[in-house]
N, C-alpha and C. Protein backbone atom coordinates (compact mmCIF):
# COMPACT_ATOMS: atom_id res chain seq x y z
N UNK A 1 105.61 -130.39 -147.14
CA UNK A 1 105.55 -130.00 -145.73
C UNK A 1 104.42 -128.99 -145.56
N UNK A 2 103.55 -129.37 -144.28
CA UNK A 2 102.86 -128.30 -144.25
C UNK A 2 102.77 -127.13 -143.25
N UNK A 3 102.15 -125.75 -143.39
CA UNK A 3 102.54 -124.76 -142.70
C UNK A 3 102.61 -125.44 -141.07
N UNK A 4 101.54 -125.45 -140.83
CA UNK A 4 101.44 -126.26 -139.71
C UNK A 4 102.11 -127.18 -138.40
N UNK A 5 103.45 -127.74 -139.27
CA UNK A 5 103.87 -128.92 -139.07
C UNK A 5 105.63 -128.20 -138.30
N UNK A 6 105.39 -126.92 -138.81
CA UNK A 6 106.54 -125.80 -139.25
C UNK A 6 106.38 -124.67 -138.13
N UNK A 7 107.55 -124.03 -137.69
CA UNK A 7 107.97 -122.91 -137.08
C UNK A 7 108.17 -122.05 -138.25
N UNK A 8 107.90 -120.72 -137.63
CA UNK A 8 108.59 -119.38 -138.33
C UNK A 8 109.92 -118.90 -138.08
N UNK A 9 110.95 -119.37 -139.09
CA UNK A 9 112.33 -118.61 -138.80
C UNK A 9 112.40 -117.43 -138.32
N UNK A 10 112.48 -116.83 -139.94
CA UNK A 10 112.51 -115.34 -139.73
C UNK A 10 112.16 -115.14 -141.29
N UNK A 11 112.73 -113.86 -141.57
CA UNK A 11 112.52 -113.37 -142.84
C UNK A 11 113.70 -112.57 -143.87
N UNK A 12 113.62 -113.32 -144.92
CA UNK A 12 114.38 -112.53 -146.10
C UNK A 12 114.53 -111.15 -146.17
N UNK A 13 114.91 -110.19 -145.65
CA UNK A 13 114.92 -108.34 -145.30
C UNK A 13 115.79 -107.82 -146.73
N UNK A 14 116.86 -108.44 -147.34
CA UNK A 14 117.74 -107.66 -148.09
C UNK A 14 118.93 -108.87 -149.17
N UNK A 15 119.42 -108.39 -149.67
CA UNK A 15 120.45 -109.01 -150.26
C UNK A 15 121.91 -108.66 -149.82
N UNK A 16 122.76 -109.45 -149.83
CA UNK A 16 124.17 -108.94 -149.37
C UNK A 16 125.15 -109.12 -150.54
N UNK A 17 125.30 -109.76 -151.61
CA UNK A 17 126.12 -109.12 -152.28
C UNK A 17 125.38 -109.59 -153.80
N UNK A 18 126.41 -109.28 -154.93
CA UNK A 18 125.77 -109.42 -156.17
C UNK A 18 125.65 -111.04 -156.61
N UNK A 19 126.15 -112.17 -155.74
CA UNK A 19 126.33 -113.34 -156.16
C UNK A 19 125.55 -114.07 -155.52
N UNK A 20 124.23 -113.55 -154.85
CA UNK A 20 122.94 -113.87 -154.98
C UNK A 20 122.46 -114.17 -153.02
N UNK A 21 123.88 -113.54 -152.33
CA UNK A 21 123.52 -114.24 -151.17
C UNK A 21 122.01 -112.89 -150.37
N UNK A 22 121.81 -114.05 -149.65
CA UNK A 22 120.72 -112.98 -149.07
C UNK A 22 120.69 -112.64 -147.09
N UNK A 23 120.29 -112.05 -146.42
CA UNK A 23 120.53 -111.75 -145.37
C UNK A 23 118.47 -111.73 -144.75
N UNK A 24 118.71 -112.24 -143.48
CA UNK A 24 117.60 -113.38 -143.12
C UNK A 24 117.81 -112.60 -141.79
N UNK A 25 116.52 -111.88 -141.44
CA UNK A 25 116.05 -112.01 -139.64
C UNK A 25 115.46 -112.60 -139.59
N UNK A 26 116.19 -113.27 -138.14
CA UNK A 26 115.53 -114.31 -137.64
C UNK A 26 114.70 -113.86 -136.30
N UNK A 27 113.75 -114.61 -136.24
CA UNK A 27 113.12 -114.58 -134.90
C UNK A 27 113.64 -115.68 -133.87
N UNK A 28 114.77 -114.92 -133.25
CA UNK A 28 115.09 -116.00 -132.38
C UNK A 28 115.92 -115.04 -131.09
N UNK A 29 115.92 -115.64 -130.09
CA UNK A 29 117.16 -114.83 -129.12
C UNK A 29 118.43 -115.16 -129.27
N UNK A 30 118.68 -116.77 -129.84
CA UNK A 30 119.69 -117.00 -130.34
C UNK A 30 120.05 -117.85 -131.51
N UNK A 31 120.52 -116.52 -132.55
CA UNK A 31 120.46 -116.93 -133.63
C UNK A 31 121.49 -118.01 -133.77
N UNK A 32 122.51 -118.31 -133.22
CA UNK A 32 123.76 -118.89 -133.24
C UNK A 32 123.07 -120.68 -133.84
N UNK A 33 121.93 -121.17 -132.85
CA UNK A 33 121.53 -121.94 -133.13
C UNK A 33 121.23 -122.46 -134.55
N UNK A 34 121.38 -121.17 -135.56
CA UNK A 34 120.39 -121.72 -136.62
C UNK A 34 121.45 -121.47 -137.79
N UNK A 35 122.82 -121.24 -137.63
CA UNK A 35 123.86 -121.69 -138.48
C UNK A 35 124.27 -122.91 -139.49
N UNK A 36 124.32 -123.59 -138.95
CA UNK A 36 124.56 -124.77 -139.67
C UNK A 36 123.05 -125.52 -140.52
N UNK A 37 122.28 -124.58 -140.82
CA UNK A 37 121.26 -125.74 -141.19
C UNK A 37 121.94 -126.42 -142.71
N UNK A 38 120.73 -127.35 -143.35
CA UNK A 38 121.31 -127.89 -144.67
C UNK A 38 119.95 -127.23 -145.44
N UNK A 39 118.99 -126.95 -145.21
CA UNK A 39 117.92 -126.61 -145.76
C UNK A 39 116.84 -125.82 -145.14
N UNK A 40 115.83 -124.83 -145.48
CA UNK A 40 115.06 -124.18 -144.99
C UNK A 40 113.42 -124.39 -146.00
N UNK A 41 112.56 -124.04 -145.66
CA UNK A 41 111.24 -123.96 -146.31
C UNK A 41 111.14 -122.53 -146.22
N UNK A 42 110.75 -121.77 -147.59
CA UNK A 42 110.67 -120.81 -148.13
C UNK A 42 108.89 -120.69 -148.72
N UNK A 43 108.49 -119.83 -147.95
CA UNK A 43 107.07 -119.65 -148.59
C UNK A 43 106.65 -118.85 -149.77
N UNK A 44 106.69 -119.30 -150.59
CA UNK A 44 106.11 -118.84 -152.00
C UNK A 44 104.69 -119.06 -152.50
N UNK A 45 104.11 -117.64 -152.75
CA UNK A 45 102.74 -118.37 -153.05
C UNK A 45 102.03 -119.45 -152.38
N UNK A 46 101.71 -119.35 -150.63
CA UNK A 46 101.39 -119.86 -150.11
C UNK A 46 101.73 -121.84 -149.86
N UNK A 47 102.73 -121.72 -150.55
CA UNK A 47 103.33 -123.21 -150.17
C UNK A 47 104.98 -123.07 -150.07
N UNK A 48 105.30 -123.93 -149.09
CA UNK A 48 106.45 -124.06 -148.54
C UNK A 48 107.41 -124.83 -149.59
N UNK A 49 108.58 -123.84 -150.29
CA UNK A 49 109.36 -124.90 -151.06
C UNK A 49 110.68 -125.03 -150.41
N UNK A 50 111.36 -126.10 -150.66
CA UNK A 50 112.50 -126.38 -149.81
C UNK A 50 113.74 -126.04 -150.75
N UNK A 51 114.86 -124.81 -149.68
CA UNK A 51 115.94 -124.48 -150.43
C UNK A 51 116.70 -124.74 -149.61
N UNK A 52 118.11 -125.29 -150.73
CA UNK A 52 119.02 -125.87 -149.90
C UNK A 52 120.50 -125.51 -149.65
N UNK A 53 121.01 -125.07 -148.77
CA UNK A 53 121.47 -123.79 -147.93
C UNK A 53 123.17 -124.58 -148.45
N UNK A 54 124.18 -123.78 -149.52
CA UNK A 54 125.61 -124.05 -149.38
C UNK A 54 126.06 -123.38 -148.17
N UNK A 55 126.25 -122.06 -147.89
CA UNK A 55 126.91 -121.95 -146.63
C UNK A 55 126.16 -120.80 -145.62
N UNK A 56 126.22 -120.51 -144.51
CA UNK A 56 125.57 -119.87 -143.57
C UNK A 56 125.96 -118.90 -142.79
N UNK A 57 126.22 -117.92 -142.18
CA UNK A 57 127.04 -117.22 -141.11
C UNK A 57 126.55 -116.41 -140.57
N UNK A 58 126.53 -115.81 -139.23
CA UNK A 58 126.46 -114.66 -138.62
C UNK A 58 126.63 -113.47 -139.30
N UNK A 59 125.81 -112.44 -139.60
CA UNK A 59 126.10 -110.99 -139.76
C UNK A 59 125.95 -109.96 -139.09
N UNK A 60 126.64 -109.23 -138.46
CA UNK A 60 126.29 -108.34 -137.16
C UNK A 60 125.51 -108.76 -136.09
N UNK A 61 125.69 -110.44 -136.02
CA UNK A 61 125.53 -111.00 -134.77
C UNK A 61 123.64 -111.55 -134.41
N UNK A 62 123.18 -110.29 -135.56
CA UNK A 62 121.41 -110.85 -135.56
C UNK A 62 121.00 -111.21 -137.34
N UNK A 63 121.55 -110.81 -137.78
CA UNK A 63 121.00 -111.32 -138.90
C UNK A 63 122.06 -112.64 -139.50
N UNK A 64 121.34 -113.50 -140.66
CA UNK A 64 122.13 -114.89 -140.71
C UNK A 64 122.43 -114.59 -142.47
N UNK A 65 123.20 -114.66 -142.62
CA UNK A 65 124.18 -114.23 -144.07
C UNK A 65 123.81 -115.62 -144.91
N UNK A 66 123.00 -115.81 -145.65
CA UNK A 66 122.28 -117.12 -146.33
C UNK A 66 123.20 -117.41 -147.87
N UNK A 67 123.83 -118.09 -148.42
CA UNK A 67 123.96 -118.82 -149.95
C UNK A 67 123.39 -119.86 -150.17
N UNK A 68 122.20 -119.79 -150.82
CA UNK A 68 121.20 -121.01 -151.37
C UNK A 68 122.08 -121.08 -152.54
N UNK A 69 121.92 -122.76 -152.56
CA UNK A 69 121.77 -123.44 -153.62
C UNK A 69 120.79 -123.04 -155.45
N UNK A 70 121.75 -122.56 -156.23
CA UNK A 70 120.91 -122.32 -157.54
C UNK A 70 120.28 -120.85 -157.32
N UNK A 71 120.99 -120.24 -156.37
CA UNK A 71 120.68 -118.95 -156.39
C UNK A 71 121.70 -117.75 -156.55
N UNK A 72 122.02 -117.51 -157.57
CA UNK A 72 123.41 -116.66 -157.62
C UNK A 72 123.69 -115.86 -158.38
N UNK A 73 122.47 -115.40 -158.66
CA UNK A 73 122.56 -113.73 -159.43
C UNK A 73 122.02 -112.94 -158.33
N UNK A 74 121.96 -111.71 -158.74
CA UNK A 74 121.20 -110.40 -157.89
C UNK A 74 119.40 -110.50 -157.87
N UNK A 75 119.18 -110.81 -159.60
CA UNK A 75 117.88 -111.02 -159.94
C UNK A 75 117.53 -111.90 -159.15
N UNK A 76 118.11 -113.04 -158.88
CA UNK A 76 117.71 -114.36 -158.09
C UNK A 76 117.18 -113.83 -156.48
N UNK A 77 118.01 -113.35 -156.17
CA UNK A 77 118.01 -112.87 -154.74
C UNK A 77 116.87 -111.86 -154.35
N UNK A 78 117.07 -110.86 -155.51
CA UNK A 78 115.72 -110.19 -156.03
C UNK A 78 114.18 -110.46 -155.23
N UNK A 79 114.45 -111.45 -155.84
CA UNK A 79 112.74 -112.67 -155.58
C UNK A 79 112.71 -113.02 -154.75
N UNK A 80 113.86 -113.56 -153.49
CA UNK A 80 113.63 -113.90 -152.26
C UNK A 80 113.04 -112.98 -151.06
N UNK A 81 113.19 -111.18 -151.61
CA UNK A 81 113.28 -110.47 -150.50
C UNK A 81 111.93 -110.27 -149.77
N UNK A 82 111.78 -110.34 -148.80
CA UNK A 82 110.09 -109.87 -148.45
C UNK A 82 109.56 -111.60 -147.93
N UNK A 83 110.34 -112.72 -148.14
CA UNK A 83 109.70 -114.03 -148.22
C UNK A 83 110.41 -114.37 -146.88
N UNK A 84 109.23 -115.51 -146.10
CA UNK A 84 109.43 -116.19 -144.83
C UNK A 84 110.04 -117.35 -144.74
N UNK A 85 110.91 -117.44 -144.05
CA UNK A 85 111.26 -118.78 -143.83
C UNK A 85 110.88 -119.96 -142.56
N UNK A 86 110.96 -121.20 -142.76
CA UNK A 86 110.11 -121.95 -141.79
C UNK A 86 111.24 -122.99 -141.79
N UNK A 87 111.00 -124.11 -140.67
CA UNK A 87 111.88 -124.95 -139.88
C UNK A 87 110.72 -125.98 -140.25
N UNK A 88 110.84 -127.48 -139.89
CA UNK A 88 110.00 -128.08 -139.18
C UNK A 88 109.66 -128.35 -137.54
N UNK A 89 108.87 -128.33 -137.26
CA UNK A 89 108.56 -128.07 -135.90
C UNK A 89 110.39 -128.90 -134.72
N UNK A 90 110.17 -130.22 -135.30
CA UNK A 90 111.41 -130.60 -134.23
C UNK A 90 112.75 -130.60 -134.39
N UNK A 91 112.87 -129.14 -135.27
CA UNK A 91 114.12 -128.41 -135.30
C UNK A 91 114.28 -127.69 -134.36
N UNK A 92 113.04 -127.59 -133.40
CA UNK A 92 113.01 -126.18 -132.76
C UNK A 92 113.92 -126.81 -131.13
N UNK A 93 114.27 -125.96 -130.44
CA UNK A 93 115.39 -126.36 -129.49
C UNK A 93 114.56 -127.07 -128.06
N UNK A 94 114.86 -127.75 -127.29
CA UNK A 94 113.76 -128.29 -126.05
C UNK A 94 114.16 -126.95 -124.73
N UNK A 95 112.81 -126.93 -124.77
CA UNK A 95 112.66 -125.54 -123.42
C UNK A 95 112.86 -126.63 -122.18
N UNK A 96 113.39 -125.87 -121.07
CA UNK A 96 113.34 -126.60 -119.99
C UNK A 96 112.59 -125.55 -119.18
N UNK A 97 112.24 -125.80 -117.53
CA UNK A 97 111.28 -125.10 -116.70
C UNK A 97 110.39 -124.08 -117.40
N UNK A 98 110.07 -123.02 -116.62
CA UNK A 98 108.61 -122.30 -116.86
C UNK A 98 109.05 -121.41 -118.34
N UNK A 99 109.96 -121.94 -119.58
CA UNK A 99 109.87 -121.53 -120.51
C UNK A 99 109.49 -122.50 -121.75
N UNK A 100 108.62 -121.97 -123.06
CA UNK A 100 107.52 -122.48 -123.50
C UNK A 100 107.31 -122.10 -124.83
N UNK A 101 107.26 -122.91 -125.58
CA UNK A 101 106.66 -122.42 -127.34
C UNK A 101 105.38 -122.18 -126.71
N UNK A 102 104.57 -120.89 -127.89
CA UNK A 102 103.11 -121.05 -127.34
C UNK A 102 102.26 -122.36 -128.19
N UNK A 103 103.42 -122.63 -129.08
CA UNK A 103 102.33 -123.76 -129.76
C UNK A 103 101.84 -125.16 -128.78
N UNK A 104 103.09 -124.97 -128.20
CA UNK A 104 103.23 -126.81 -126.88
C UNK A 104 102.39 -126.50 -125.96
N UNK A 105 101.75 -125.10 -125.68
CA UNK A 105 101.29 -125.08 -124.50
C UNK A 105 99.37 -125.07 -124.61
N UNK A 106 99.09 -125.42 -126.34
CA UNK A 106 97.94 -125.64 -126.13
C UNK A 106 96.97 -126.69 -125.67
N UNK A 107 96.06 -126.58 -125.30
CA UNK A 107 95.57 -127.66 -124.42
C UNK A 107 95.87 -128.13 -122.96
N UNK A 108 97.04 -127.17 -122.15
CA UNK A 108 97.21 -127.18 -121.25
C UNK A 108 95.82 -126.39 -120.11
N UNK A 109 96.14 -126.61 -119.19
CA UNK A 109 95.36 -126.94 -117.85
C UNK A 109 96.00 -125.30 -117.03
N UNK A 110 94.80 -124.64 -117.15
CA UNK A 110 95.66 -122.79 -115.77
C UNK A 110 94.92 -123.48 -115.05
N UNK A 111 96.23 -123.29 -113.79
CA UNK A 111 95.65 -123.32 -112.30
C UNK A 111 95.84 -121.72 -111.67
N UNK A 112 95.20 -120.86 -110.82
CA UNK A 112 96.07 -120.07 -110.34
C UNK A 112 96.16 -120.06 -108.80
N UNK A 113 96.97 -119.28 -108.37
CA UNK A 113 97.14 -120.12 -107.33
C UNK A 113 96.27 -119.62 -105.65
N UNK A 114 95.79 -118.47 -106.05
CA UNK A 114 94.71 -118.44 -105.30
C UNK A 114 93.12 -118.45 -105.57
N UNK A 115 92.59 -118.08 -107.10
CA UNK A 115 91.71 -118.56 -107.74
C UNK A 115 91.44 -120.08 -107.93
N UNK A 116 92.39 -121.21 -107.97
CA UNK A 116 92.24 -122.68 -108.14
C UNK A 116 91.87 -122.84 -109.90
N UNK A 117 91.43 -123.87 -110.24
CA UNK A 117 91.09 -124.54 -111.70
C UNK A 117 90.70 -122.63 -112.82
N UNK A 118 91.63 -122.31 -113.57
CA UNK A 118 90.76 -121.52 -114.16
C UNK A 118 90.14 -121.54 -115.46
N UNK A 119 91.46 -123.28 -116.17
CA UNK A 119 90.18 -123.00 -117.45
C UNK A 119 92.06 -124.01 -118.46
N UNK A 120 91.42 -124.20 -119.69
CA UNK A 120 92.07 -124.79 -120.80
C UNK A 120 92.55 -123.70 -121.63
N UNK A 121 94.14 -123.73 -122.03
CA UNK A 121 95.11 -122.79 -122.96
C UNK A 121 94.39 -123.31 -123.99
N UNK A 122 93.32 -122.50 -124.85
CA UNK A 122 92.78 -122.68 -126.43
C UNK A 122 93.61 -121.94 -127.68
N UNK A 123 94.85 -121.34 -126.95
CA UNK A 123 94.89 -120.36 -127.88
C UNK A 123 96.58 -119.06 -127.14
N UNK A 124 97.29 -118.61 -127.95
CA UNK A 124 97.97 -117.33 -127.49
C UNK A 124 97.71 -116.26 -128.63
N UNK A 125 97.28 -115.26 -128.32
CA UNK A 125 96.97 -114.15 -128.89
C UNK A 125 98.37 -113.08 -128.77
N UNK A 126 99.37 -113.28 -129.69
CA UNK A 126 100.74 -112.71 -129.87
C UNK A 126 100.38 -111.32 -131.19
N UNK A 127 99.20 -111.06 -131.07
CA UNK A 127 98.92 -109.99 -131.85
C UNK A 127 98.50 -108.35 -131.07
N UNK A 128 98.82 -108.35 -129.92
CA UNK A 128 98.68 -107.91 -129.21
C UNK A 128 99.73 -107.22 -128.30
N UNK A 129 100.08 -105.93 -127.64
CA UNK A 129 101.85 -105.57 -127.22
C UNK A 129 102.08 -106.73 -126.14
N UNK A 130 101.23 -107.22 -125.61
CA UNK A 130 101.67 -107.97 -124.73
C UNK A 130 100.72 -109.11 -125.03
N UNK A 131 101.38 -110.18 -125.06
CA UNK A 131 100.80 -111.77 -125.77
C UNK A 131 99.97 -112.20 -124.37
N UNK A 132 99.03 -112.81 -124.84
CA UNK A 132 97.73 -112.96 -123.83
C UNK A 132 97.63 -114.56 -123.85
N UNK A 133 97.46 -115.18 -122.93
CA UNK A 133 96.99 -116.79 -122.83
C UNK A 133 95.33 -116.79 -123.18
N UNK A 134 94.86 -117.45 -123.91
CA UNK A 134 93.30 -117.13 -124.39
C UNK A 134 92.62 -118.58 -123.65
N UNK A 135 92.29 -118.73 -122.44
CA UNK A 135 91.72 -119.58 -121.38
C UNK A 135 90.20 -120.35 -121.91
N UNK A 136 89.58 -121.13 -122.20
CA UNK A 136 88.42 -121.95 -122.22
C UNK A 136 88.04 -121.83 -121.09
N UNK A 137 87.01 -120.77 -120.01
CA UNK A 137 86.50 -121.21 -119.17
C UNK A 137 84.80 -121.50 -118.83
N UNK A 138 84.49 -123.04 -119.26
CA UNK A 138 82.99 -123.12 -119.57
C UNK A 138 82.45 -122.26 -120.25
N UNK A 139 83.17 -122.51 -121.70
CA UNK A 139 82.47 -121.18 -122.98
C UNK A 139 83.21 -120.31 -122.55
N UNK A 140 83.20 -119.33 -121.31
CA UNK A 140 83.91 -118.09 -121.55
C UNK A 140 85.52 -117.97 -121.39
N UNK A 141 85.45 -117.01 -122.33
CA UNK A 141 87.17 -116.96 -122.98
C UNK A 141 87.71 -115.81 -121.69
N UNK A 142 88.74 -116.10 -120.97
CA UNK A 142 89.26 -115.70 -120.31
C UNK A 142 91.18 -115.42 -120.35
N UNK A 143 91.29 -114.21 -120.82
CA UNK A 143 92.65 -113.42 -121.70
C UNK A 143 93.82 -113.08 -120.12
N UNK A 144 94.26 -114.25 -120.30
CA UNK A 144 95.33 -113.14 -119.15
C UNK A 144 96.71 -113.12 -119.44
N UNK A 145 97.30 -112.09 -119.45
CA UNK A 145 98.84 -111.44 -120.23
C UNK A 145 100.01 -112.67 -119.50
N UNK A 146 100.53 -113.15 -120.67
CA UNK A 146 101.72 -114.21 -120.39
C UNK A 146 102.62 -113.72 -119.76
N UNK A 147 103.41 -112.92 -118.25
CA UNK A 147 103.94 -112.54 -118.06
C UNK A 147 104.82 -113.17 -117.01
N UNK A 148 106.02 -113.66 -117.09
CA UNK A 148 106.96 -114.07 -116.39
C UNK A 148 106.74 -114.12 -114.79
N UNK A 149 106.62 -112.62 -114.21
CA UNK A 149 106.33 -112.25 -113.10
C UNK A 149 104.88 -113.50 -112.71
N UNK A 150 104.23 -113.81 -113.42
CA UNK A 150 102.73 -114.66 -112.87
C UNK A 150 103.15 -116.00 -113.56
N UNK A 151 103.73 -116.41 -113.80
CA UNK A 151 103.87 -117.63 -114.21
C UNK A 151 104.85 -118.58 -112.93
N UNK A 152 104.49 -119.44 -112.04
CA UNK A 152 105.20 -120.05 -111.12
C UNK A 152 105.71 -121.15 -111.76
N UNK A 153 104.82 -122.22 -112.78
CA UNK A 153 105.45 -123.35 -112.98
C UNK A 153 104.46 -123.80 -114.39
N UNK A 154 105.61 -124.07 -114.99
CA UNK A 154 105.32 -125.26 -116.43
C UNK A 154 105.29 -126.61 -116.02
N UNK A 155 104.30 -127.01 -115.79
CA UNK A 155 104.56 -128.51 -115.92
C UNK A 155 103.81 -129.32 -116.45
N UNK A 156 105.12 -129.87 -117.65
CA UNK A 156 105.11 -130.59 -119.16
C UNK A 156 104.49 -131.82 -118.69
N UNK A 157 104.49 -132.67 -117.38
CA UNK A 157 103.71 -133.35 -117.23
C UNK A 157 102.46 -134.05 -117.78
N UNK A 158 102.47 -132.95 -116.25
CA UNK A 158 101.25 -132.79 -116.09
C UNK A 158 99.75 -132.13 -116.98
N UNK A 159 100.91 -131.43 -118.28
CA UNK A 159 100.05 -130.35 -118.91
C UNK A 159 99.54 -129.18 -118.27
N UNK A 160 100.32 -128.41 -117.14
CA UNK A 160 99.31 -127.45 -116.24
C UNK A 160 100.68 -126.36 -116.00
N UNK A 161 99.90 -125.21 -116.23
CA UNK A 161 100.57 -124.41 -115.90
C UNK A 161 99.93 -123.73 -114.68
N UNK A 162 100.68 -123.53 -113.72
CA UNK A 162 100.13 -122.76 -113.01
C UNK A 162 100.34 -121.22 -112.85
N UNK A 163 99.67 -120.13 -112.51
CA UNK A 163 99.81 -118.54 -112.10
C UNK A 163 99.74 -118.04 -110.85
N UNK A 164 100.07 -116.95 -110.78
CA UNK A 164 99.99 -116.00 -109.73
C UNK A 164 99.45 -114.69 -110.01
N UNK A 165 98.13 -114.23 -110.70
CA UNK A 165 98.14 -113.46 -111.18
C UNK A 165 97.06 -112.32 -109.86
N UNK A 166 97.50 -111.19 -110.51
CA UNK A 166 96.69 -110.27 -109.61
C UNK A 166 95.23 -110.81 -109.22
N UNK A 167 95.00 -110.05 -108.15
CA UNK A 167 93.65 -110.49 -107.38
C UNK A 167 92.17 -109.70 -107.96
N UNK A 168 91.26 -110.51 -108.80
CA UNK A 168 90.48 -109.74 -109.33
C UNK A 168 90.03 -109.89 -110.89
N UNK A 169 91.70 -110.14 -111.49
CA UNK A 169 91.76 -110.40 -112.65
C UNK A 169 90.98 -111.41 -113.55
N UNK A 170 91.11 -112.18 -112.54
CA UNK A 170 90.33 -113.49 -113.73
C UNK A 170 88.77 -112.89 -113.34
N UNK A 171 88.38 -112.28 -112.17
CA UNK A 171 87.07 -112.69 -112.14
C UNK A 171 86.01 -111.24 -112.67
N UNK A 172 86.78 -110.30 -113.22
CA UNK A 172 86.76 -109.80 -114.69
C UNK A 172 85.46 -110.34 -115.84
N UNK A 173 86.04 -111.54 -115.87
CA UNK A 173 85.26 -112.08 -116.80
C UNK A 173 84.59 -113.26 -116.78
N UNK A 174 84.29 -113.16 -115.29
CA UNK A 174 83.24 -114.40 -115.03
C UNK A 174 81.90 -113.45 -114.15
């Protein structure tokens, strides 16, 4: 499997007891979803190996209480800590209306709605306190903050999202 192909769970933080289980944040709002899996991809040394999950549970409601398979010493568990875990992409749950993986939304179409056509989603810049839509507009890259409040409509369609964003903003950088 490749990175690519894959979501980011969460991450290995700690061990929970001496018989090798380990305790996993997840990146999710709801972790509940991600209980029952049968298997996860574990990144080691830059490739994804697949471990395969005996039982699963809630721990204080955000973290997910993990027993892998062939893992059941302390030492074992040891080695997991600090390591990422990954899904394949159509594990991930279906968004409905103006909510959105940023991966689905590349190649989409900003309209805004008093500016008109502003340009192609190349990109989300989530490295940043507030995650930015990174716009294609004729060569110039045009950054405007993903924020709920400016977002009117997803549409999976069509591929187009449209905005409402302050007056001024886009033209910033044209």
């Amino acid at each position: 499997m490749q990175k690519e192909n894959c979501f980011y769970l969460g991450k290995v933080v700690k061990k929970y007891s001496f018989k090798g289980e380990v305790l996993v944040k997840l990146d999710t709002d709801e972790p509940e979803l991600f209980t029952d899996m049968e298997s996860v991809f574990v990144e080691q040394h830059k490739n994804l190996i697949p471990f395969f999950i005996e039982r699963s549970s809630l721990h204080k409601s955000t973290l997910l209480r993990i027993r892998f398979e062939d893992v059941d010493t302390e030492a074992a568990a040891d080695q997991l800590i600090g390591l990422h875990l990954y899904l394949p992409l159509e594990f991930l749950p279906q968004l409905s209306g103006n909510k959105f993986y940023y991966h689905e939304i590349i190649g989409y179409t900003v309209n805004d709605v008093s500016f008109g056509n502003v340009g192609k989603i190349t990109g989300v810049n989530d490295a940043t306190a507030q995650a930015l839509f990174e716009i294609d507009r004729d060569g110039k890259q045009i950054l405007i903050p993903i924020n709920d409040a400016f977002i009117k409509k997803v549409d999976r369609t069509s591929q187009t999202i449209i905005l409402d964003v302050p007056e001024g903003l886009i033209d910033i950088y044209l």
